[in-house]
Every structure is written in C-alpha cells, then in structure tokens.
C-alpha atoms as a PDB file:
ATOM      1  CA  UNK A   1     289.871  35.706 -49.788  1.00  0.00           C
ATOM      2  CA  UNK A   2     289.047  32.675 -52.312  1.00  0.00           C
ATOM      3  CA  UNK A   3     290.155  32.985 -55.422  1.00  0.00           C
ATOM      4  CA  UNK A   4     288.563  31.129 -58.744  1.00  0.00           C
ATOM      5  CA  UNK A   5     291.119  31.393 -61.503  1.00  0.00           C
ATOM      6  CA  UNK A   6     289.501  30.741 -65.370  1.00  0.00           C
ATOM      7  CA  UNK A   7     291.439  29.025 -68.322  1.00  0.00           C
ATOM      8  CA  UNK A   8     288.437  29.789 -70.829  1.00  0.00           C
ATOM      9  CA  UNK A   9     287.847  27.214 -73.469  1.00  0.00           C
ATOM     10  CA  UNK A  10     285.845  25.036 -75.541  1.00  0.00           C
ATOM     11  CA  UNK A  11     286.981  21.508 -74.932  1.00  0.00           C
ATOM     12  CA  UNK A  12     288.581  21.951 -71.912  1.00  0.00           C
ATOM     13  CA  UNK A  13     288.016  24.728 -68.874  1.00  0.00           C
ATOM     14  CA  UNK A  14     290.561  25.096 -66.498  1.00  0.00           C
ATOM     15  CA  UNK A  15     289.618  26.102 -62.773  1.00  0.00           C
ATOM     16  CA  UNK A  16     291.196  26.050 -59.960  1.00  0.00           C
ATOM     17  CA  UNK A  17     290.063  27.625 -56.591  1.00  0.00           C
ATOM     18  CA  UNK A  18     292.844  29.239 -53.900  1.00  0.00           C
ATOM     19  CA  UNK A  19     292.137  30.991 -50.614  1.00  0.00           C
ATOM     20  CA  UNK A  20     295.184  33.772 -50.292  1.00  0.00           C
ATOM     21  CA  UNK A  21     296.066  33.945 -46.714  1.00  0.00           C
ATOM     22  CA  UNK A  22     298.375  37.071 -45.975  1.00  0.00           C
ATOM     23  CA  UNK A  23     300.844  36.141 -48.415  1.00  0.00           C
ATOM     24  CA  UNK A  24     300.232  32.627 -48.787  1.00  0.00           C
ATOM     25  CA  UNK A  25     298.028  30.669 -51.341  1.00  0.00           C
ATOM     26  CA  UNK A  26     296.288  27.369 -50.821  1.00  0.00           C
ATOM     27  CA  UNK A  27     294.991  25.492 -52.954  1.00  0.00           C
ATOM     28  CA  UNK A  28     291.003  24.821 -52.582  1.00  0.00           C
ATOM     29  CA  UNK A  29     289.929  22.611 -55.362  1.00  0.00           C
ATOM     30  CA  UNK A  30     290.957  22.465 -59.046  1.00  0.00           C
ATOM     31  CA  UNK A  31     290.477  20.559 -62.209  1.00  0.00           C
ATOM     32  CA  UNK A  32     288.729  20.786 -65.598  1.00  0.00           C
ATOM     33  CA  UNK A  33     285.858  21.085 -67.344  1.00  0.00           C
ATOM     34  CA  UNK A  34     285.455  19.315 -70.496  1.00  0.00           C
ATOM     35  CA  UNK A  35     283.415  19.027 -73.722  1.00  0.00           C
ATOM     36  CA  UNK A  36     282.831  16.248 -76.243  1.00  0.00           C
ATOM     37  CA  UNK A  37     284.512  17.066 -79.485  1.00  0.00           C
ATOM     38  CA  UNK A  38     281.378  16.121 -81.835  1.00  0.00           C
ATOM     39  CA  UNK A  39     278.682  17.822 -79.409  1.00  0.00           C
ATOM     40  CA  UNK A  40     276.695  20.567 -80.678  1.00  0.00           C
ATOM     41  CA  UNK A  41     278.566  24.183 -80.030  1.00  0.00           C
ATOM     42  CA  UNK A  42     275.380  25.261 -77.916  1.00  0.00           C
ATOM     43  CA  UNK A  43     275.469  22.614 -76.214  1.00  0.00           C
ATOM     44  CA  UNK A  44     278.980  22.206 -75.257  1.00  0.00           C
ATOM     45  CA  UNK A  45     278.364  26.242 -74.171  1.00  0.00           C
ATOM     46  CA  UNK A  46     275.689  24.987 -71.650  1.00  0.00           C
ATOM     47  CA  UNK A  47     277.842  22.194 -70.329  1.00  0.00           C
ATOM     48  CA  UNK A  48     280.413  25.026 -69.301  1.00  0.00           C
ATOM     49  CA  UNK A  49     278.122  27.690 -68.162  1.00  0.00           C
ATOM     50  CA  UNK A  50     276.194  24.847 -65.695  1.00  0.00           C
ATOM     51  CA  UNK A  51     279.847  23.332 -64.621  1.00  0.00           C
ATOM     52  CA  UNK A  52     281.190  27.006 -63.761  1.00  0.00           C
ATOM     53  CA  UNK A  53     278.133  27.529 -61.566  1.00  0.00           C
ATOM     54  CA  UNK A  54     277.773  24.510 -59.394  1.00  0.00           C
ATOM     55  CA  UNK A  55     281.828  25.118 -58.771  1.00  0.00           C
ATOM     56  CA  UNK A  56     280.843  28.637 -58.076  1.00  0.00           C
ATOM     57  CA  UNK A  57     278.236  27.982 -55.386  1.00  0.00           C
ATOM     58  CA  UNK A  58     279.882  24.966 -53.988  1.00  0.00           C
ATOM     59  CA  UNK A  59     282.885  26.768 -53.478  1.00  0.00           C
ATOM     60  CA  UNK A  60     281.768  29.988 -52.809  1.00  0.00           C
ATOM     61  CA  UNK A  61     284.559  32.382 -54.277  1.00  0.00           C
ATOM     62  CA  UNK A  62     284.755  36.476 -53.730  1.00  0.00           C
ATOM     63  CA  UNK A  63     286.496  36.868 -56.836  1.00  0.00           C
ATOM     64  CA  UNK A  64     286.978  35.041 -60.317  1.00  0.00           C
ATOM     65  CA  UNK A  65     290.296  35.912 -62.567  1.00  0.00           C
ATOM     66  CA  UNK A  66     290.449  35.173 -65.876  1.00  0.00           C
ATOM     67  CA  UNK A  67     292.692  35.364 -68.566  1.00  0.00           C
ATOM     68  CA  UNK A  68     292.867  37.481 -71.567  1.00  0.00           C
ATOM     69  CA  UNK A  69     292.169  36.120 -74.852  1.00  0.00           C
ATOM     70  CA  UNK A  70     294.415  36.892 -77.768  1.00  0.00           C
ATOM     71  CA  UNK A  71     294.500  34.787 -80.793  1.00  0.00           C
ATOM     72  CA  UNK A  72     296.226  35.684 -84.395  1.00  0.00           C
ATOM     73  CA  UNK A  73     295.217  32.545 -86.254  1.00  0.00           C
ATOM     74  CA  UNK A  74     292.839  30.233 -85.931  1.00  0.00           C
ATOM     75  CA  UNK A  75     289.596  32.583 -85.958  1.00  0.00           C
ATOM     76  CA  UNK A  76     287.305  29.102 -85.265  1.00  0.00           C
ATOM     77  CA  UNK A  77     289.236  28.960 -82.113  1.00  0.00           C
ATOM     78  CA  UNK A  78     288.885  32.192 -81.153  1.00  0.00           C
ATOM     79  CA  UNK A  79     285.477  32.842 -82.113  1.00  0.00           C
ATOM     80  CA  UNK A  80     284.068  29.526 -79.683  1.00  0.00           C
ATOM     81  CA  UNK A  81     287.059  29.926 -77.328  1.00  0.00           C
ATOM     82  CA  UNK A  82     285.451  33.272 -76.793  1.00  0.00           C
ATOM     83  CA  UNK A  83     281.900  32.424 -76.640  1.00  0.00           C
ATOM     84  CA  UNK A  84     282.949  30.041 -73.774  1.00  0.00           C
ATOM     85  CA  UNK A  85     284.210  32.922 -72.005  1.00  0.00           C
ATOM     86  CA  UNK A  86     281.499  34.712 -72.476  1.00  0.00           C
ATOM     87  CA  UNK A  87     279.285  32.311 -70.414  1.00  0.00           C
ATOM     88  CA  UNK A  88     282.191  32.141 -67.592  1.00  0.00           C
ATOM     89  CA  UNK A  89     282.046  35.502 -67.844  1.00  0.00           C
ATOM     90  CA  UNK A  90     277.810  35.902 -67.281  1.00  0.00           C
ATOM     91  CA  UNK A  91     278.283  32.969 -64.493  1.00  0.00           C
ATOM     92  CA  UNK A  92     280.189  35.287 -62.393  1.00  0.00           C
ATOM     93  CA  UNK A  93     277.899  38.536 -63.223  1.00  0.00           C
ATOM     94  CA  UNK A  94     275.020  37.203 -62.102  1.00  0.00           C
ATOM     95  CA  UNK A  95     276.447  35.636 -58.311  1.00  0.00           C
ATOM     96  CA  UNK A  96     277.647  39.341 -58.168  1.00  0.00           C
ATOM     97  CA  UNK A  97     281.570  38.182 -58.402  1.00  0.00           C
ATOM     98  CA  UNK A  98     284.222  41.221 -59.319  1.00  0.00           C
ATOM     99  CA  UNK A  99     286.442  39.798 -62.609  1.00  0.00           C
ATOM    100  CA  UNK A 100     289.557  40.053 -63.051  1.00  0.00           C
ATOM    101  CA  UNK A 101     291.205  39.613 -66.486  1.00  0.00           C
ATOM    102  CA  UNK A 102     295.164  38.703 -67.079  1.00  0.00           C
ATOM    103  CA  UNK A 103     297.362  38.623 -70.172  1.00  0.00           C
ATOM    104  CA  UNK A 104     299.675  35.605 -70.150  1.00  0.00           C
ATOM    105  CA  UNK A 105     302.347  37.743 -69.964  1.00  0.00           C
ATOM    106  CA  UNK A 106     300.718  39.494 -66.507  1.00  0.00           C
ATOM    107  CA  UNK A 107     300.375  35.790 -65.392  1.00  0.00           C
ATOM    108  CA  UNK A 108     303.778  34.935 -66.592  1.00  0.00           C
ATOM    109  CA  UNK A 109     305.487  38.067 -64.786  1.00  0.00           C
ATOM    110  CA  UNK A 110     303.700  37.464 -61.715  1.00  0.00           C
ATOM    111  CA  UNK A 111     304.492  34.056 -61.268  1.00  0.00           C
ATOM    112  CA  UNK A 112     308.117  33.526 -62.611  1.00  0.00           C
ATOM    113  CA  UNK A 113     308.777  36.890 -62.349  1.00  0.00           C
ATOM    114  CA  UNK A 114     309.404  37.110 -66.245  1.00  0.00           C
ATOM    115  CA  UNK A 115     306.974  38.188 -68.390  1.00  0.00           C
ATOM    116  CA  UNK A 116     307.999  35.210 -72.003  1.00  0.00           C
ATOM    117  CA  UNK A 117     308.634  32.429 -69.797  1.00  0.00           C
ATOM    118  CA  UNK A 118     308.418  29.315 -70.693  1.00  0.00           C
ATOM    119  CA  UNK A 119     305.173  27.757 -69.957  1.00  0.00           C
ATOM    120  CA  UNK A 120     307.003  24.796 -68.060  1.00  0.00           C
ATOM    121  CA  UNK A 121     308.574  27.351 -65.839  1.00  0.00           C
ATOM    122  CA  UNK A 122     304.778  28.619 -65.128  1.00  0.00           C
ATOM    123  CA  UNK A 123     303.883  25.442 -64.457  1.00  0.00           C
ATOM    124  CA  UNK A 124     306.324  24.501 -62.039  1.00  0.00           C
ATOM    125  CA  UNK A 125     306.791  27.487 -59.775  1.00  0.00           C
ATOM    126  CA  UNK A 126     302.617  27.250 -59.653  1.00  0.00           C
ATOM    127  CA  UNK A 127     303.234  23.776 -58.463  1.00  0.00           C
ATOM    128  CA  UNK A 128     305.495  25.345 -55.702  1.00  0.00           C
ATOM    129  CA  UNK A 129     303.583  28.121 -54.703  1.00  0.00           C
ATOM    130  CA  UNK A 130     300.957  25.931 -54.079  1.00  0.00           C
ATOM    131  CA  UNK A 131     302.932  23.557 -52.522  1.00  0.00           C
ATOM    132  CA  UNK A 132     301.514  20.625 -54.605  1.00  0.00           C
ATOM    133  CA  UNK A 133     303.178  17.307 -55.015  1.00  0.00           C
ATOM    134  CA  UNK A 134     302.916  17.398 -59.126  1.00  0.00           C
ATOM    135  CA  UNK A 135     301.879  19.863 -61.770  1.00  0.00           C
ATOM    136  CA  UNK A 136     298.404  19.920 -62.308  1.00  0.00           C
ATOM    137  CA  UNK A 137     296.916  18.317 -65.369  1.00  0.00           C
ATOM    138  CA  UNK A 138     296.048  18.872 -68.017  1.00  0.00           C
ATOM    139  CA  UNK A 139     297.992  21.880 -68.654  1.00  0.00           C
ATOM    140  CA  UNK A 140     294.911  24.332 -68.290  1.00  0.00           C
ATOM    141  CA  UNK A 141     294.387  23.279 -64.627  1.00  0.00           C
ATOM    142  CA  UNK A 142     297.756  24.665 -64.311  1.00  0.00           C
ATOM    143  CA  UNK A 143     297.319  27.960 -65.661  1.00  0.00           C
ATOM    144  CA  UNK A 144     293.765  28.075 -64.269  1.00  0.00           C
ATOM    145  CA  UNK A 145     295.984  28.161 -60.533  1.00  0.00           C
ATOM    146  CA  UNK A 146     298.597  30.750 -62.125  1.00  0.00           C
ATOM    147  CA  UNK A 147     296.174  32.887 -63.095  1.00  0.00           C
ATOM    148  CA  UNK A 148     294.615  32.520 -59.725  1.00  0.00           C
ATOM    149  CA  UNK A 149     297.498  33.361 -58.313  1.00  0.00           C
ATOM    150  CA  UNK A 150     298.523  36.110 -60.730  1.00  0.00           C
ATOM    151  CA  UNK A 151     295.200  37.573 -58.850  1.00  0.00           C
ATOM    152  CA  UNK A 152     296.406  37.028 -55.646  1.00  0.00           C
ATOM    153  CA  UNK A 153     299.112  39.153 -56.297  1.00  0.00           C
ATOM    154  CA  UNK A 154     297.700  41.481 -58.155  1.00  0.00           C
ATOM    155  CA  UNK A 155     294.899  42.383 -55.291  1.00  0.00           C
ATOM    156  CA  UNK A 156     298.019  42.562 -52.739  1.00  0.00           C
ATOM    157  CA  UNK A 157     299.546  45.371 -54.730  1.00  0.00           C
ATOM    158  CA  UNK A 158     296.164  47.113 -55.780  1.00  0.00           C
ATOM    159  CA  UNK A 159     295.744  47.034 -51.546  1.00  0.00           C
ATOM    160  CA  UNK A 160     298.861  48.338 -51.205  1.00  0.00           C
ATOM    161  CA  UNK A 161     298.726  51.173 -53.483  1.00  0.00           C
ATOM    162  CA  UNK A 162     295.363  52.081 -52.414  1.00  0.00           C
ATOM    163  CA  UNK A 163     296.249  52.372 -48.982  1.00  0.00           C
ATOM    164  CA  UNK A 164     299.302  54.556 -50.057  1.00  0.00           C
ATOM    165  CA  UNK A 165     296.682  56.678 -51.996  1.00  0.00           C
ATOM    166  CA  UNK A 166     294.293  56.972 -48.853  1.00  0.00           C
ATOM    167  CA  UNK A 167     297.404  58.506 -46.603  1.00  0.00           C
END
C-alpha cells in the first residue's frame, strides 16, 4: 500500500510518499512544495493544487493522510492554510483517493507513542522508522512522513479490528 502523507499549507506543503510493507514503511519520495511570499493568494492555491497532482500521478498512491487543522490565533493563517487544504483535499477526490485526516496529537501518539511530544522527538523516531540518514527538511517534510506513517498504523489497526468484527 503507498501512502501520501499531507502537511497542508500556504508557503510550504509537506509530502512525503511511503509504501507500508507488513509492518514496515519505506520511504518513496518526499519533499516540499513551496509558494512565493508576495504571489497572489489564487495563485499560490494553483501552484499547490498542480504540484499535489503531478506527485499524485507520478507516484501513484492508494491513499492520502492528512492532518487536521486547528488554529486559535492567527485567523489569516488559518483561513489560507485552509484554503490550501482544500485544494489537496479536491486533488485527491477527483483521482478517487480515500483521505485520511490526523490530529497532531493522533500523529504524535502513533509515532512516539505519546500523544504532547515534543516535535523533535516526532521528528526523529520518523527519521528511524524510515530508516533515513537525517531528518527531513524543512520541518513539514517531516511531519508530512509522520503523518504518513500515523496512517500506516492507523489502517493496520482499522484491519485488525475489522477482521475481529467479521469473526
């Protein structure tokens, strides 16, 4: 199963492609996304929606995880931080991807096994999960793979309890 994991933003998208074999995850192909600062919002919205999909057809994934927005200041932010999502979102809708969406404490608990850890500690059990020589940058390629992961997991256990369910 290939995985794309989603850091939604404005300036800077964070993806990051895994294939989850068994109980393993290997990294595909990640990196970022990014805007110019002074470029028209609309524009800056197409830039992300047109990146997204020429990742998503190159690489082909059968399911895209994303995380959960939550914001309690800076309405700007979350207002254009969420209209970026939005056209993540409608990428994936119309290649017919299932979405999955993940709090950063989900993320957090599935990948240090603590749901307020640090984001360093994120960062570098993603880094040996994956088995990669650093920790991705910038820091949204990094969560891009956790919540990729966070996915992984997540699907493992839905399977599990479904096939409990079943019997």
């Amino acid at each position: 199963m290939r995985i794309l994991g989603i850091d939604p933003g404005i300036a800077i998208v964070g993806f990051g492609f895994i294939d989850k074999q068994g109980s393993r995850c290997i990294p595909v192909q990640y990196g970022c996304i990014q805007t110019e600062k002074n470029t028209p919002e609309e524009e800056r919205l197409l830039h992300v929606y047109e990146g997204i999909g020429q990742l998503m057809d190159k690489y082909k994934p059968d399911a895209v995880a994303l995380e959960k927005l939550f914001f309690n200041r800076n309405v700007t932010t979350a207002m254009s931080v969420s209209q970026a999502r939005g056209v993540l979102v409608l990428a994936a809708i119309q290649r017919g991807l299932p979405i999955g969406e993940y709090t950063p404490m989900q993320v957090k608990q599935a990948i240090v096994g603590y749901g307020k850890a640090e984001k360093k500690q994120v960062q570098e059990m993603t880094k040996i999960f994956l088995k990669l020589q650093a920790v991705p940058k910038p820091d949204d390629v990094a969560d891009a793979l956790a919540i990729a992961i966070c996915h992984a997991h997540s699907s493992t256990l839905n399977s599990k309890i479904n096939e409990v369910l079943r019997s």
